[in-house]
C-alpha atoms as a PDB file:
ATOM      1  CA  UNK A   1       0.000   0.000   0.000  1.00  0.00           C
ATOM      2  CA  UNK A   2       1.549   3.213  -1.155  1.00  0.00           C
ATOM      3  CA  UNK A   3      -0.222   5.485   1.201  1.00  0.00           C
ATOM      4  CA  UNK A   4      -0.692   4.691   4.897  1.00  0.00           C
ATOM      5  CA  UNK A   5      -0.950   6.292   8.293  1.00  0.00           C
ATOM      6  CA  UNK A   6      -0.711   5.897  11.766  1.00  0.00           C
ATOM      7  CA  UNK A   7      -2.028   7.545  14.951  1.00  0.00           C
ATOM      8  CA  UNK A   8       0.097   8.097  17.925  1.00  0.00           C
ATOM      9  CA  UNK A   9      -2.455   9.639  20.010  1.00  0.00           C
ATOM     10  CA  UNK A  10       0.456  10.377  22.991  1.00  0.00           C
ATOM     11  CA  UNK A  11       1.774  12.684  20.458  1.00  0.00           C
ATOM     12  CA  UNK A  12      -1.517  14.010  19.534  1.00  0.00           C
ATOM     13  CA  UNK A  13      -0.203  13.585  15.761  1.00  0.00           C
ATOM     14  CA  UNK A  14      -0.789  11.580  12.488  1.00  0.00           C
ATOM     15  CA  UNK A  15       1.467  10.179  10.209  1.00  0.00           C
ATOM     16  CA  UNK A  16       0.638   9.556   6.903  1.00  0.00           C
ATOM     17  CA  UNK A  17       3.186   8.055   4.885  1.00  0.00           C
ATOM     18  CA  UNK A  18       3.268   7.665   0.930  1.00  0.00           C
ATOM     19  CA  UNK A  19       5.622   6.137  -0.883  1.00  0.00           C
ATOM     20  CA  UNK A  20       6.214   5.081  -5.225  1.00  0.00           C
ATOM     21  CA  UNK A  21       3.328   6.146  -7.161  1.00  0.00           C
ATOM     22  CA  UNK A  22       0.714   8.019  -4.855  1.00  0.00           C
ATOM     23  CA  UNK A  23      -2.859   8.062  -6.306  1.00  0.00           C
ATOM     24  CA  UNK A  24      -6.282   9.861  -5.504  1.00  0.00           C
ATOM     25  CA  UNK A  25      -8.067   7.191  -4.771  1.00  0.00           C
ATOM     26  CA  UNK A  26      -5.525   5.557  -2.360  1.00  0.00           C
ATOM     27  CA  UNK A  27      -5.057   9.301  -0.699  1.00  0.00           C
ATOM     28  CA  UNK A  28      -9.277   9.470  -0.631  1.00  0.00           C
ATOM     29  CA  UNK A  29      -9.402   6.359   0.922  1.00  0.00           C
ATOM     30  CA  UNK A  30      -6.802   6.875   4.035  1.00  0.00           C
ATOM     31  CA  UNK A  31      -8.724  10.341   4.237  1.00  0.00           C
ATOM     32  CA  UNK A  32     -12.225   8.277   4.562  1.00  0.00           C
ATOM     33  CA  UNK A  33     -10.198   6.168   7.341  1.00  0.00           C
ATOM     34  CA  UNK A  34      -8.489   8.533   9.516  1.00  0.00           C
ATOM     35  CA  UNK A  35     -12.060  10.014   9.939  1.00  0.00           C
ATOM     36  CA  UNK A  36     -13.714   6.227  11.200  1.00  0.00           C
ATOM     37  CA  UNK A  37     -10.295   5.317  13.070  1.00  0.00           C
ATOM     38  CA  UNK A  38     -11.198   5.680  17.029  1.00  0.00           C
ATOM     39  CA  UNK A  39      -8.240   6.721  17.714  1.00  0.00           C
ATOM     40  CA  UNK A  40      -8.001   9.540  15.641  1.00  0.00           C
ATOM     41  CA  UNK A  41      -9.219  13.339  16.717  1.00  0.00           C
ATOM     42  CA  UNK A  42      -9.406  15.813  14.409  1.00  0.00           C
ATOM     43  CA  UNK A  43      -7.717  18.458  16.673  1.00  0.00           C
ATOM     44  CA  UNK A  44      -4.294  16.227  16.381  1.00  0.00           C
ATOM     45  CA  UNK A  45      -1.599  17.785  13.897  1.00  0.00           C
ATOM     46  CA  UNK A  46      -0.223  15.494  10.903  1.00  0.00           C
ATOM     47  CA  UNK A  47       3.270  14.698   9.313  1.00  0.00           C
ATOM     48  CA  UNK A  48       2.554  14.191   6.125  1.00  0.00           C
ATOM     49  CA  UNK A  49       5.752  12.132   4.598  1.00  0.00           C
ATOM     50  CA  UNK A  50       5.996  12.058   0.877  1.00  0.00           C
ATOM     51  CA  UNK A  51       9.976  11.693   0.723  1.00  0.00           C
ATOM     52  CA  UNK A  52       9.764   8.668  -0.804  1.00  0.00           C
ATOM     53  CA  UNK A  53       6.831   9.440  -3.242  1.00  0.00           C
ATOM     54  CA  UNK A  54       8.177   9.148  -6.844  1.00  0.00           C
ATOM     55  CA  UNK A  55       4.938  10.656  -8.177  1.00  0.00           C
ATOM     56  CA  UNK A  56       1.095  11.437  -7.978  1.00  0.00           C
ATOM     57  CA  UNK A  57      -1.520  10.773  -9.955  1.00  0.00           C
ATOM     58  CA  UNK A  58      -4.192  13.108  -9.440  1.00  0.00           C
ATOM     59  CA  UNK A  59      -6.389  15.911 -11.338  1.00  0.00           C
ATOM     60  CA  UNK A  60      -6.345  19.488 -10.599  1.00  0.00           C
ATOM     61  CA  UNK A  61      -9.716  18.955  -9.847  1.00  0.00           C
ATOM     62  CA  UNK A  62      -9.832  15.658  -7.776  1.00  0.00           C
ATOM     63  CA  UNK A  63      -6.968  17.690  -6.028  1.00  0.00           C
ATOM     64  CA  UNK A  64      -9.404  20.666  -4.886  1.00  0.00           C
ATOM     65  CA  UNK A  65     -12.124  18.261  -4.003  1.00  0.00           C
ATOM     66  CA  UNK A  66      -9.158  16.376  -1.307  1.00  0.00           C
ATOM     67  CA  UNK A  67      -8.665  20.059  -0.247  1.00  0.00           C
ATOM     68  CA  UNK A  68     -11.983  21.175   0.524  1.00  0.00           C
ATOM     69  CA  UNK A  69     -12.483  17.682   2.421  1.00  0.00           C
ATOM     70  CA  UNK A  70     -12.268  18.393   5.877  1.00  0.00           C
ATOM     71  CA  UNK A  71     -10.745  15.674   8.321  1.00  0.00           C
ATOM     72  CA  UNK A  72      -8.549  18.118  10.598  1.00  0.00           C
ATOM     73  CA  UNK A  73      -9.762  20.924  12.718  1.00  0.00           C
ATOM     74  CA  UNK A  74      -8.808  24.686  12.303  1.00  0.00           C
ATOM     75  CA  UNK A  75      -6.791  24.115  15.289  1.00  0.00           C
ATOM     76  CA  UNK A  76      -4.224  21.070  13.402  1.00  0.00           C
ATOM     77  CA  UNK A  77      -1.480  21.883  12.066  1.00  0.00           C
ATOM     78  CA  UNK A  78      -0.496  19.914   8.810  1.00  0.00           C
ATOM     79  CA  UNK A  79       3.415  19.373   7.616  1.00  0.00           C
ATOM     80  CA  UNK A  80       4.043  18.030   4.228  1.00  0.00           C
ATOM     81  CA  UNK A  81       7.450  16.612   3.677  1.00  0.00           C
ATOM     82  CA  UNK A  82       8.371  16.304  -0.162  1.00  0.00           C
ATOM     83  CA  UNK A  83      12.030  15.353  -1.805  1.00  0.00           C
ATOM     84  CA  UNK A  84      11.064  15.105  -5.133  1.00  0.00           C
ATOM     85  CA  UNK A  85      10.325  18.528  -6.538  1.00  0.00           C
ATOM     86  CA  UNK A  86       7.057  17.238  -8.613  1.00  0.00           C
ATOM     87  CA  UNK A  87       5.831  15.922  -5.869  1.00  0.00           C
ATOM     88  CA  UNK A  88       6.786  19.476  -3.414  1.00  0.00           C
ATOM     89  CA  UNK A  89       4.706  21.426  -6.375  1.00  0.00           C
ATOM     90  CA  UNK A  90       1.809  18.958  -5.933  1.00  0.00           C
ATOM     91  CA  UNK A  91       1.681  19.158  -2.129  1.00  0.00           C
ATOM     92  CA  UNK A  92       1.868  23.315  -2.614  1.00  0.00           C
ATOM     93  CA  UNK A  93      -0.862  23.002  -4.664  1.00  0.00           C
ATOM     94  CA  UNK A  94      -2.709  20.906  -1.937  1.00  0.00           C
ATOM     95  CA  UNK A  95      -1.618  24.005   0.513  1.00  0.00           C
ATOM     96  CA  UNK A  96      -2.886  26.417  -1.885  1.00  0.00           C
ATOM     97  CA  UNK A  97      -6.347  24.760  -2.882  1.00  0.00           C
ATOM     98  CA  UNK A  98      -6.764  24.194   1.103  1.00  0.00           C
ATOM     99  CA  UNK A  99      -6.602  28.068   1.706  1.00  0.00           C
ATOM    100  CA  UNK A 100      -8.862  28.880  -1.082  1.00  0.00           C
ATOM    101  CA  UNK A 101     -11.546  26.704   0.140  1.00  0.00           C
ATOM    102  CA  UNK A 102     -11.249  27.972   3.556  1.00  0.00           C
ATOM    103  CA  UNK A 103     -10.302  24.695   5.367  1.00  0.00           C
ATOM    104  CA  UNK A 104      -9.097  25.634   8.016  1.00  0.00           C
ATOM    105  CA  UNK A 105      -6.006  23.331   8.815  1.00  0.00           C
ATOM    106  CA  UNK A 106      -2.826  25.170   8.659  1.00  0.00           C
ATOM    107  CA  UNK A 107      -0.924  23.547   6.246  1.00  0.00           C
ATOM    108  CA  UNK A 108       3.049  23.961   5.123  1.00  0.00           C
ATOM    109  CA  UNK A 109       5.159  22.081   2.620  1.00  0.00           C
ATOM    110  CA  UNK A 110       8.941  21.655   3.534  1.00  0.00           C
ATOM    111  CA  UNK A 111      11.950  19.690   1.780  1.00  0.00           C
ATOM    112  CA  UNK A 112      13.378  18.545   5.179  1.00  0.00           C
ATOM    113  CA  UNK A 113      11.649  16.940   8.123  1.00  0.00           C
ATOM    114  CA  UNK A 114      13.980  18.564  11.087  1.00  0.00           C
ATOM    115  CA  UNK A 115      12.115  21.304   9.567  1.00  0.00           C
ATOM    116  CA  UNK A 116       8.729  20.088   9.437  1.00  0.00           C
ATOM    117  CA  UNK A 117       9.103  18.754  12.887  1.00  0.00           C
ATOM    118  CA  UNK A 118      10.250  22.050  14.346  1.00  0.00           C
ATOM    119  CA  UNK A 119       6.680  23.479  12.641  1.00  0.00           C
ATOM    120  CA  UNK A 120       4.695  20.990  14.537  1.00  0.00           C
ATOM    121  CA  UNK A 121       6.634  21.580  17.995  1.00  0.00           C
ATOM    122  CA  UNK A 122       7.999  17.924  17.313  1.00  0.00           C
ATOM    123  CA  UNK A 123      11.547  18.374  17.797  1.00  0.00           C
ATOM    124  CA  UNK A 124      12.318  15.711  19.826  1.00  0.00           C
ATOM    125  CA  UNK A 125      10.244  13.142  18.416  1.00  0.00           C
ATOM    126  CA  UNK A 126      12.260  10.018  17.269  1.00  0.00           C
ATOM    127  CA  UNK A 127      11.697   8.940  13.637  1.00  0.00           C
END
């Protein structure tokens, strides 16, 4: 599976994880599952790891309908880590579409994850 996540509710944070080719469906899916998972709150933050995504298959428009779904709260913050530059535009575009619809998840793209971490107040957290 390509796109995955996991709740670590101690951390009050979820990471999803994507790796090779990334599609809309699979990323529509883990959305519709992080919502049902009991664990999950929708006031936790997310790490968002796409370093080893190689690419994503997705319209500009199935893209804008993922961004106007809303899983997290206004309070979440939302990191997305990208390596590969195609896939940093696509997750700036997610960023993007997500202000425009006004969800209200703060949401930042980075190229490194000490960075993303530091965003989220995460520093210390072991990965």
């Amino acid at each position: 599976m390509p796109f995955s996540y996991v709740v670590y509710r101690e951390h009050r944070l979820v990471i999803s994880t994507g790796s090779a080719l990334v599609t809309w469906e699979e990323i529509r899916e883990r959305q519709d599952q992080i919502k049902t998972d009991p664990e999950f709150n929708p006031e936790f933050n997310q790490l968002v790891d796409l370093r080893a995504v190689t690419s994503v298959h997705m319209t500009s428009e199935q893209a804008s309908t993922l961004a106007r779904r809303t899983i997290f709260s206004a309070t979440s913050n939302r990191a997305f880590v990208a390596a590969n530059p195609a896939v940093f535009g696509v997750s700036r575009m997610w960023e993007i579409l997500s202000e425009m619809s006004n969800n209200r998840s703060h949401i930042r793209v980075f190229y490194d994850l000490t960075a993303a971490l530091n965003w989220l107040n995460l520093e210390s957290l072991p990965l």
